[in-house]
N, C-alpha and C. Protein backbone atom coordinates (compact mmCIF):
# COMPACT_ATOMS: atom_id res chain seq x y z
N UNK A 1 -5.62 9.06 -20.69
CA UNK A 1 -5.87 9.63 -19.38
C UNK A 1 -4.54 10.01 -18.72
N UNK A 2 -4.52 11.16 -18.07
CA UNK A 2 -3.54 11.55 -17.66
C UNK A 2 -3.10 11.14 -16.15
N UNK A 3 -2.47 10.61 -15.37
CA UNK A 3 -2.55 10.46 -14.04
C UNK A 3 -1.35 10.61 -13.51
N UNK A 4 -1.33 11.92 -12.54
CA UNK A 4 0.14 12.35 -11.63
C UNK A 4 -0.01 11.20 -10.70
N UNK A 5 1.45 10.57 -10.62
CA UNK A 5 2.02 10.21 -9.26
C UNK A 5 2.76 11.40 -8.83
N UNK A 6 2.62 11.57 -7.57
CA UNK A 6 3.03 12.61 -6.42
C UNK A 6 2.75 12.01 -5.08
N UNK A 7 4.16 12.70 -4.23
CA UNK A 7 3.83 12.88 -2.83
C UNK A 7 2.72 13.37 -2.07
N UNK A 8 2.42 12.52 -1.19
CA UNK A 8 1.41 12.93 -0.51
C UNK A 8 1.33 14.50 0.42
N UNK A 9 0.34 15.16 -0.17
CA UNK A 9 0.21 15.82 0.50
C UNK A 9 -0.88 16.23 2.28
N UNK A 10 -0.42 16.82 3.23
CA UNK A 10 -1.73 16.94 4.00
C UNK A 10 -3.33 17.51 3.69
N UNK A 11 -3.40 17.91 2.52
CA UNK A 11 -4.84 18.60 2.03
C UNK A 11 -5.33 17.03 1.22
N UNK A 12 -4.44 16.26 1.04
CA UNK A 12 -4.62 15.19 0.75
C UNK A 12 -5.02 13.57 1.61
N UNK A 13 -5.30 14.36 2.84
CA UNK A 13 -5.57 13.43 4.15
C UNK A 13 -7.16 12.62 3.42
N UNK A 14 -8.27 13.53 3.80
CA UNK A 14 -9.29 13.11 3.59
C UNK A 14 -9.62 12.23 2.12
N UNK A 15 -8.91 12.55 1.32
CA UNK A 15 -9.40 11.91 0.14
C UNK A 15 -8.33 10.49 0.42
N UNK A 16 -7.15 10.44 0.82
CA UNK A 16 -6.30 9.10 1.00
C UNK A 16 -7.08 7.96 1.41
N UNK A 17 -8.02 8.87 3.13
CA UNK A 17 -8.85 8.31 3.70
C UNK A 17 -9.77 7.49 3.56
N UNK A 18 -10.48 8.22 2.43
CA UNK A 18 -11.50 7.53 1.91
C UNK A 18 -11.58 6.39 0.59
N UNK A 19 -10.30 6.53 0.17
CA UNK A 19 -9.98 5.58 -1.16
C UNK A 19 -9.52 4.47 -0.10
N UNK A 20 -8.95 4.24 1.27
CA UNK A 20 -8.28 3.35 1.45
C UNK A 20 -9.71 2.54 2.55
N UNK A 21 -10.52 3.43 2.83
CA UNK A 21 -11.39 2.66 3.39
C UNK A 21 -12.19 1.93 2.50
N UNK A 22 -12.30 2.81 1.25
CA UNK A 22 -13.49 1.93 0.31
C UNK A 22 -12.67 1.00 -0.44
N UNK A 23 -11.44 0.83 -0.56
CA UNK A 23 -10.63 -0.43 -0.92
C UNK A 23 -10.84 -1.89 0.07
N UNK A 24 -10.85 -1.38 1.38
CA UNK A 24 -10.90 -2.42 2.25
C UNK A 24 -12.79 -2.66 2.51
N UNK A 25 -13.34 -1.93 2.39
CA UNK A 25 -14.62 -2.14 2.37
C UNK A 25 -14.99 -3.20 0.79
N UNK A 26 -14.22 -3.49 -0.29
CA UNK A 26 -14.56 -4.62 -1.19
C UNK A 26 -14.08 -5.35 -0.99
N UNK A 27 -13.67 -5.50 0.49
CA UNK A 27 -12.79 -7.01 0.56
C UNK A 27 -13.23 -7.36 1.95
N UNK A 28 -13.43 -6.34 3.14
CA UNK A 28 -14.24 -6.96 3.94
C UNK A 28 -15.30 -6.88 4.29
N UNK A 29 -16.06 -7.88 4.93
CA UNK A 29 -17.93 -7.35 5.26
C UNK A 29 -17.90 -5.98 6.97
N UNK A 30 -16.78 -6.71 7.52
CA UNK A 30 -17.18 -5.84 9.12
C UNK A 30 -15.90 -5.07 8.96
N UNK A 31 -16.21 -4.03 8.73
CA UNK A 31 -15.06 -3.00 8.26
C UNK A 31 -15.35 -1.75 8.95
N UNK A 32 -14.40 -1.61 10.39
CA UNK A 32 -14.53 -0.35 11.28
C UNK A 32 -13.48 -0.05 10.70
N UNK A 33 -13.69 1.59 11.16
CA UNK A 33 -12.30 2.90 10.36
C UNK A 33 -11.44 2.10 12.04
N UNK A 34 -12.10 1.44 13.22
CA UNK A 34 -11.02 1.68 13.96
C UNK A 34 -10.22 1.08 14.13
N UNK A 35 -10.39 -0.06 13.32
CA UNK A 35 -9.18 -1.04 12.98
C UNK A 35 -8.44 -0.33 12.39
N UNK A 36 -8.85 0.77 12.02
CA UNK A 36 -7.56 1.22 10.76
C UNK A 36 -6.88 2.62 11.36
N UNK A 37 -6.52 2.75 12.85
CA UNK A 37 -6.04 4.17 13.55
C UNK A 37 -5.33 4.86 12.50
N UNK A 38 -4.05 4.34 11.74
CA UNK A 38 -3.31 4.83 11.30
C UNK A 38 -3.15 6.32 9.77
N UNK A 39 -4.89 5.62 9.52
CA UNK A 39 -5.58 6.70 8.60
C UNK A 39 -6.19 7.96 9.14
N UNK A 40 -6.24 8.27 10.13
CA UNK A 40 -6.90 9.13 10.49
C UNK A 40 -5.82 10.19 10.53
N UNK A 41 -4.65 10.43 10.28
CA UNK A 41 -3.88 11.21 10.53
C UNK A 41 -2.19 10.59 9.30
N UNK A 42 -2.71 10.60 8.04
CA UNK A 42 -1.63 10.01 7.64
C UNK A 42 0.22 10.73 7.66
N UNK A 43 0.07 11.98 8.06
CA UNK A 43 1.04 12.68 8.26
C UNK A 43 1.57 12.65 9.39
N UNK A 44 1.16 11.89 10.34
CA UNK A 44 2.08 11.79 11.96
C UNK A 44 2.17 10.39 11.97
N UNK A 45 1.38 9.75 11.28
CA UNK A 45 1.25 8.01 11.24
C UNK A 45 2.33 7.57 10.34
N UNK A 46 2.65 8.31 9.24
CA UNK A 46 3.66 7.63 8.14
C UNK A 46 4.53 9.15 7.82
N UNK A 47 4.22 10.06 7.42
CA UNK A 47 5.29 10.80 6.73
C UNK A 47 6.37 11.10 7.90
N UNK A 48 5.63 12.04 8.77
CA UNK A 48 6.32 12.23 10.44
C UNK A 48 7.67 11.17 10.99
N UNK A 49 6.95 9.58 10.22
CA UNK A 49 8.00 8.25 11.08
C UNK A 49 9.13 8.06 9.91
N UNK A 50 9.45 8.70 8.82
CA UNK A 50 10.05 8.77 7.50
C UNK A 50 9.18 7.94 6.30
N UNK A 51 8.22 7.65 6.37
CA UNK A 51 8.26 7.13 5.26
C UNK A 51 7.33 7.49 4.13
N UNK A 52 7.70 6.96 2.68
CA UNK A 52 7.18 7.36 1.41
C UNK A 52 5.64 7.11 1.48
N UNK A 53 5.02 8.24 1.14
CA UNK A 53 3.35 8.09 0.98
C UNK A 53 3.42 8.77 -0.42
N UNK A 54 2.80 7.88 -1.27
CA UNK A 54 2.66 8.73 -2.85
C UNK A 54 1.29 8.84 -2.90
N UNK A 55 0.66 9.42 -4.03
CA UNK A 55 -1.26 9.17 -4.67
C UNK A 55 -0.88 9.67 -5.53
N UNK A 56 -2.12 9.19 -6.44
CA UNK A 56 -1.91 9.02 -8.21
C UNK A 56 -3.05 10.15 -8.37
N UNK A 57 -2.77 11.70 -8.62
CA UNK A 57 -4.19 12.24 -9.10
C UNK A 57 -4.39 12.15 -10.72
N UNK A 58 -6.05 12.19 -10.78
CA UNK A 58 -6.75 12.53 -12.12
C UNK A 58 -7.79 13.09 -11.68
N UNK A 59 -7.51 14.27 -13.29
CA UNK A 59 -8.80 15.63 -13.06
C UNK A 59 -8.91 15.94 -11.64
N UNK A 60 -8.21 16.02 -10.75
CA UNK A 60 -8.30 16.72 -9.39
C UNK A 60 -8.28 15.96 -8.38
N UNK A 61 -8.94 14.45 -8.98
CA UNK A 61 -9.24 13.30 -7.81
C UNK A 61 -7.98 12.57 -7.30
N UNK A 62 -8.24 12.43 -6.31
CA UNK A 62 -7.26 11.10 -6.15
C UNK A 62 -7.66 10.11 -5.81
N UNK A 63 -6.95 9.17 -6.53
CA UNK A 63 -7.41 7.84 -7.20
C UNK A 63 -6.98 6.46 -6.87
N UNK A 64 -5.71 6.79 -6.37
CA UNK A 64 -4.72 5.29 -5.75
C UNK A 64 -3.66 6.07 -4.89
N UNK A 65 -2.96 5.76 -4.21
CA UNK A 65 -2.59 5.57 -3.25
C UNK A 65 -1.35 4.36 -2.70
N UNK A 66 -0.31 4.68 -1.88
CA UNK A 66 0.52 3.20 -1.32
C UNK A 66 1.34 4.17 -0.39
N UNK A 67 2.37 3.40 0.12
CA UNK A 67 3.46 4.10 0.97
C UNK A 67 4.75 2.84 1.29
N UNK A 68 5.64 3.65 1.68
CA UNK A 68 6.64 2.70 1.54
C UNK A 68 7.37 3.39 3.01
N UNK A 69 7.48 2.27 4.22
CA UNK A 69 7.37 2.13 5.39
C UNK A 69 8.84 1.32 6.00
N UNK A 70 10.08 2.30 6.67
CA UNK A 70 10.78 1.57 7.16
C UNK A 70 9.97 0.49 8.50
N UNK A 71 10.94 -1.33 8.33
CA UNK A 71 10.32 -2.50 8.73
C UNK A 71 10.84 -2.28 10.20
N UNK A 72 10.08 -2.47 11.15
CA UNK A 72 10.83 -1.94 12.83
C UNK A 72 12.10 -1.40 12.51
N UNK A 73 11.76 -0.24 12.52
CA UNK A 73 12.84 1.17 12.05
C UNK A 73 14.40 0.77 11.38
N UNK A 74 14.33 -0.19 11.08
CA UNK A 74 15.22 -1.06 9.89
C UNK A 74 15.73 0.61 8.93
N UNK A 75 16.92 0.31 8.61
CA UNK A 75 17.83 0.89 7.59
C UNK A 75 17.65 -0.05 6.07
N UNK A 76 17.83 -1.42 6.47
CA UNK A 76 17.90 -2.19 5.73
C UNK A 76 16.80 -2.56 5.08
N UNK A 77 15.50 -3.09 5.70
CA UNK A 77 14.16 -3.37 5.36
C UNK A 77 13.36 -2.63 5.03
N UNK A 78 12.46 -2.31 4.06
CA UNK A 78 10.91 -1.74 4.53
C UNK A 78 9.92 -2.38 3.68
N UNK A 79 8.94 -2.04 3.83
CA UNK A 79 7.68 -2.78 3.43
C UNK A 79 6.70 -1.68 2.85
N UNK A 80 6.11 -2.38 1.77
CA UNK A 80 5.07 -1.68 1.31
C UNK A 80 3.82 -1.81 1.72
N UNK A 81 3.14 -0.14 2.21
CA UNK A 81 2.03 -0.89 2.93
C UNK A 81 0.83 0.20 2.08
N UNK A 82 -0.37 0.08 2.48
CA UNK A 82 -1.70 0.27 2.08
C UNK A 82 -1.98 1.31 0.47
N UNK A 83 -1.10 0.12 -0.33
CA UNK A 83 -1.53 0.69 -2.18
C UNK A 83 -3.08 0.08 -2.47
N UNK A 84 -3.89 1.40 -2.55
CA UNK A 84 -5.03 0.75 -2.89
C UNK A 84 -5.77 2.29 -4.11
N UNK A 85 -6.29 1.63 -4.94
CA UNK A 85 -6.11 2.66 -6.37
C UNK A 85 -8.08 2.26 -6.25
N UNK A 86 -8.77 3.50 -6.49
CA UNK A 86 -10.70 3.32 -6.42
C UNK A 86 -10.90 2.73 -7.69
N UNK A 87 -12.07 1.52 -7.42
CA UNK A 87 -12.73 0.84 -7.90
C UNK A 87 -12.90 1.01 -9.75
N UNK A 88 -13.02 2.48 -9.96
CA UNK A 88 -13.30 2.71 -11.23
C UNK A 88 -12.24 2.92 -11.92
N UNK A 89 -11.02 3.17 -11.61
CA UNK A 89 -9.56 3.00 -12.24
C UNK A 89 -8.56 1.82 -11.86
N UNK A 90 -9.31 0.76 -11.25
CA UNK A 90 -8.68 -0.49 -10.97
C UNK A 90 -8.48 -1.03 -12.53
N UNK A 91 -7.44 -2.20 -12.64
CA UNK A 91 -7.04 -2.76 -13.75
C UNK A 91 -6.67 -1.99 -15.03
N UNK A 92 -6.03 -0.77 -14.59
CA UNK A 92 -5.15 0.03 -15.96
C UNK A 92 -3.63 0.25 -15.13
N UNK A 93 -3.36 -0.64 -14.61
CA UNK A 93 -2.21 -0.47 -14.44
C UNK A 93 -1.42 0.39 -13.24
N UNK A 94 -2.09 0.73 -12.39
CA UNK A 94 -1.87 2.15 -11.31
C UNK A 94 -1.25 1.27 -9.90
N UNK A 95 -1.53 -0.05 -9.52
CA UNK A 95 -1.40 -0.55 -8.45
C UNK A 95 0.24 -0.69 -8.69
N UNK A 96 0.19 -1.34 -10.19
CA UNK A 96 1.71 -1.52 -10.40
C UNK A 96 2.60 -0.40 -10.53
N UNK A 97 1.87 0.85 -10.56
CA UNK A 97 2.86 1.91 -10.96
C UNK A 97 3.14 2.74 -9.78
N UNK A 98 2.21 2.29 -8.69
CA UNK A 98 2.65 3.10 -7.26
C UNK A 98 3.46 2.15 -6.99
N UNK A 99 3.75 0.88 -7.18
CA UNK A 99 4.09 -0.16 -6.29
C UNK A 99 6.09 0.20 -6.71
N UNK A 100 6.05 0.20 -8.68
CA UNK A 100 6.96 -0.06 -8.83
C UNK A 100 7.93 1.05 -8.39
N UNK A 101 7.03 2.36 -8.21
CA UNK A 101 7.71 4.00 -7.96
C UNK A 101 8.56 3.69 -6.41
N UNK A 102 7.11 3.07 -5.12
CA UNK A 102 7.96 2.57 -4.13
C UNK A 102 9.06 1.89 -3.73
N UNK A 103 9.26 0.77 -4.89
CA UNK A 103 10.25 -0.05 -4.70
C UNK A 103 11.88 1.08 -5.95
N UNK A 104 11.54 2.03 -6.44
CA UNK A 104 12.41 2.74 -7.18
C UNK A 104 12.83 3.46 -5.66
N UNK A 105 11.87 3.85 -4.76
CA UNK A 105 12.08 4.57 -3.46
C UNK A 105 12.84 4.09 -2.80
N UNK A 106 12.84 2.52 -2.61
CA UNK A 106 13.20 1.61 -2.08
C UNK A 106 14.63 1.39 -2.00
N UNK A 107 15.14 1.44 -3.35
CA UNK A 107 16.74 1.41 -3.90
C UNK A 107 17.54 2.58 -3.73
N UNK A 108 16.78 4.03 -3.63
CA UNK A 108 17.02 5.03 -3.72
C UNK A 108 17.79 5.07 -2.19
N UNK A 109 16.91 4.50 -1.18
CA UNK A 109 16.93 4.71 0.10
C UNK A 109 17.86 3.88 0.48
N UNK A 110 18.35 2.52 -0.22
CA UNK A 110 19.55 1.86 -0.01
C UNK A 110 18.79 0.69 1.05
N UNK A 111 17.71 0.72 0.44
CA UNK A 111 16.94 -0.68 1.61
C UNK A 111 17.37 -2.15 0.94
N UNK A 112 17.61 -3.05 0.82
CA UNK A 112 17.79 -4.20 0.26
C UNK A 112 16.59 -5.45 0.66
N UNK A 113 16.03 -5.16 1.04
CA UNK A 113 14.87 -5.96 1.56
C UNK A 113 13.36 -5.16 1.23
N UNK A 114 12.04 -5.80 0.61
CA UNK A 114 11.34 -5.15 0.98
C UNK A 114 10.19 -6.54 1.07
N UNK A 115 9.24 -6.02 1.82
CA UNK A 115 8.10 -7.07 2.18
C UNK A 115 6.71 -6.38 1.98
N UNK A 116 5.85 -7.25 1.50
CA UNK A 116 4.52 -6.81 1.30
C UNK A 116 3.56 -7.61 2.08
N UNK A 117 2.51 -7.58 2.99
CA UNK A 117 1.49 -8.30 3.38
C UNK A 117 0.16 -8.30 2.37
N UNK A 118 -0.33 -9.11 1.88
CA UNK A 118 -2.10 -9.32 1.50
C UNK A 118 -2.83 -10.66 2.38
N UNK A 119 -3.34 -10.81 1.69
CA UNK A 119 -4.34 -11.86 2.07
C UNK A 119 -4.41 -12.92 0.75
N UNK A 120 -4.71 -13.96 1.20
CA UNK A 120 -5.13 -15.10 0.49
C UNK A 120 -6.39 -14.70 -0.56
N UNK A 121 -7.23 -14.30 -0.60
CA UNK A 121 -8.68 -13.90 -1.22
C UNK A 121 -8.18 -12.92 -2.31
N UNK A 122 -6.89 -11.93 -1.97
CA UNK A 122 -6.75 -10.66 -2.76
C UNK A 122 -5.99 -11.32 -4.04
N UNK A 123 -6.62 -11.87 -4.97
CA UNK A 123 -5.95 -12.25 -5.93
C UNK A 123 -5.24 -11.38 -7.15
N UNK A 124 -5.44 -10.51 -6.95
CA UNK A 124 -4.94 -9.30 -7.75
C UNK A 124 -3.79 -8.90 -7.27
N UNK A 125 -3.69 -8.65 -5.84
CA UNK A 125 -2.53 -7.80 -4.97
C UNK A 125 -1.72 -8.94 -5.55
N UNK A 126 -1.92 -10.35 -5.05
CA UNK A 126 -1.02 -11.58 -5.01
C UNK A 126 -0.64 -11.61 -6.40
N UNK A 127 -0.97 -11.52 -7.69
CA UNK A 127 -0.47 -11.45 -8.82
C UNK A 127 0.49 -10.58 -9.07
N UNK A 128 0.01 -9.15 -8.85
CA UNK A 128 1.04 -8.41 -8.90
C UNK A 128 2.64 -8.67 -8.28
N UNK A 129 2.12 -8.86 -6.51
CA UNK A 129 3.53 -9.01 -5.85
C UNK A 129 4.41 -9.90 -6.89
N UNK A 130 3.42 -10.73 -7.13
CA UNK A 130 4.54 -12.14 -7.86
C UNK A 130 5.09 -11.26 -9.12
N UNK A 131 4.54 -10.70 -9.78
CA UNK A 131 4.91 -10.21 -11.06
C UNK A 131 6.23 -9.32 -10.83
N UNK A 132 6.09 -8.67 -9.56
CA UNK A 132 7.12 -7.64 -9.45
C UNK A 132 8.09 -8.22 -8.70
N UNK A 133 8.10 -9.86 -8.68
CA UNK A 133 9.44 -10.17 -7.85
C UNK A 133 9.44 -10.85 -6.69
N UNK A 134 8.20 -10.45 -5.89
CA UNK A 134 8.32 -10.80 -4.15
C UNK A 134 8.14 -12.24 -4.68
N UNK A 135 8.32 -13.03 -3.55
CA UNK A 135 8.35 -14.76 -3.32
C UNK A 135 7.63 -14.60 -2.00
N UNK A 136 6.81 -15.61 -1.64
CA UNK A 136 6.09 -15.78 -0.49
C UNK A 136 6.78 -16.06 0.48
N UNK A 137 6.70 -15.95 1.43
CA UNK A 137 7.60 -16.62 2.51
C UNK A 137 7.01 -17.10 3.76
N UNK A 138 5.53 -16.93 3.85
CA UNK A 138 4.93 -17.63 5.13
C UNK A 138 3.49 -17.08 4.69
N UNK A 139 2.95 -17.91 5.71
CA UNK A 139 1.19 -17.72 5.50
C UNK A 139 0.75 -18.06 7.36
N UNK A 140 -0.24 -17.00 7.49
CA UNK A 140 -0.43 -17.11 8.81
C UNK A 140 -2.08 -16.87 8.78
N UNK A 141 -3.04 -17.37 9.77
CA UNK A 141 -4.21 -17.16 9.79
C UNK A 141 -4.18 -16.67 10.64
N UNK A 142 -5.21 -15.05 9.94
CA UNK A 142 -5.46 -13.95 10.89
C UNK A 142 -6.44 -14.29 12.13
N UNK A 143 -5.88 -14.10 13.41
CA UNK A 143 -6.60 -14.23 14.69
C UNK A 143 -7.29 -13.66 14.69
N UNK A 144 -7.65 -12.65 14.26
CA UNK A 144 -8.95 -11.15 14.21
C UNK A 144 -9.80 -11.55 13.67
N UNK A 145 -9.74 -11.88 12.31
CA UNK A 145 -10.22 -11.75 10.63
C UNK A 145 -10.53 -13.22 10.43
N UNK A 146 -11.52 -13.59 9.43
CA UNK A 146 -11.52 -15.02 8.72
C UNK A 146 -10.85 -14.46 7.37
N UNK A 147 -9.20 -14.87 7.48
CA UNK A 147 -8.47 -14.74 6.13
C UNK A 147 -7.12 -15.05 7.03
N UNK A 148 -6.33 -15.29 5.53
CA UNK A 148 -5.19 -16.01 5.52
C UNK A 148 -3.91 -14.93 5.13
N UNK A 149 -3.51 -14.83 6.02
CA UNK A 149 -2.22 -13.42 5.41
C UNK A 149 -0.92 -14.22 5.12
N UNK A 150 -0.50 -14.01 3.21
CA UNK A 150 0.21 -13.98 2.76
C UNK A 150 1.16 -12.82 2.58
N UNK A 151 2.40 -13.69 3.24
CA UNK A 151 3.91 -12.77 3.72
C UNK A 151 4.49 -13.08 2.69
N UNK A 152 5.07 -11.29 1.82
CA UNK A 152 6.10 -11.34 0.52
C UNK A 152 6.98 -11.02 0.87
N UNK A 153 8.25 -10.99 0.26
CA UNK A 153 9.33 -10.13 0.29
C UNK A 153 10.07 -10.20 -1.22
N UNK A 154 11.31 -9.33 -1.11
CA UNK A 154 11.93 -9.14 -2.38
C UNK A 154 13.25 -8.75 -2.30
N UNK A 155 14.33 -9.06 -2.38
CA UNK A 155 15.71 -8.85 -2.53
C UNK A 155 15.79 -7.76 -3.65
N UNK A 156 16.44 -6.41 -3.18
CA UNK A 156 16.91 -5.05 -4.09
C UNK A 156 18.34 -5.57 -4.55
């Protein structure tokens, strides 16, 4: 199977949209888009503020998804935020290959820090981070949510 990683494009709004809602829709039961403002416009929300938005297409679709986000407008920091790859191309490898492209972004950009948020439940995300390096560094229970947010980071 063939699958482009590429920059995000804006004709690429609606489909980002919808892979990142139906990612969070297998993980939560009460899942409003309006918790999630920042999708509705991923080009003034993330590209606009500098930062890396990639998606992985196949045969036309797009399929996964991440972005790589200066940390309160940090030079030094940023964080990887919402890599989420659809249900039917999960477990071939794509989470790790947006993740590892971001953190190649990462070095490129001269960040030396990067941090990832999941959750306690996401046992997949949490494997990966570990695989690619991050170390935990705090755990906080979400005031909103019934879940436990596990804080990564990673020395470049």
């Amino acid at each position: 199977m063939t699958h482009t990683l590429r920059p995000f494009h804006p004709t690429d709004q609606p489909a980002v949209f919808e892979l990142i809602m139906a990612g969070l829709g297998q993980r939560f039961d009460d899942l409003k888009p309006e918790y999630n403002p920042d999708l509705y416009d991923i080009q003034a929300s993330y590209i606009n503020q500098g930062a890396t938005v990639l998606v992985v297409e196949h045969q036309g679709a797009i399929i996964g998804c991440g972005a790589l986000v200066k940390e309160n407008r940090s030079d030094t920091v940023a964080r990887i935020v919402r890599v989420s790859v659809r249900t039917d191309h999960q477990g071939k490898g794509l989470g790790r290959r947006i993740s590892e492209q971001l953190l190649a972004v990462a070095r490129e950009r001269k960040f030396t820090t990067v941090l990832v948020e999941t959750n306690s439940g996401w046992t997949s995300a949490l494997r990966l981070y570990r695989s690619l390096g991050f170390t935990e560094t705090h755990r906080v229970q979400s005031e909103d949510f019934d879940f436990i947010e596990v804080h990564m980071e990673l020395s470049l």
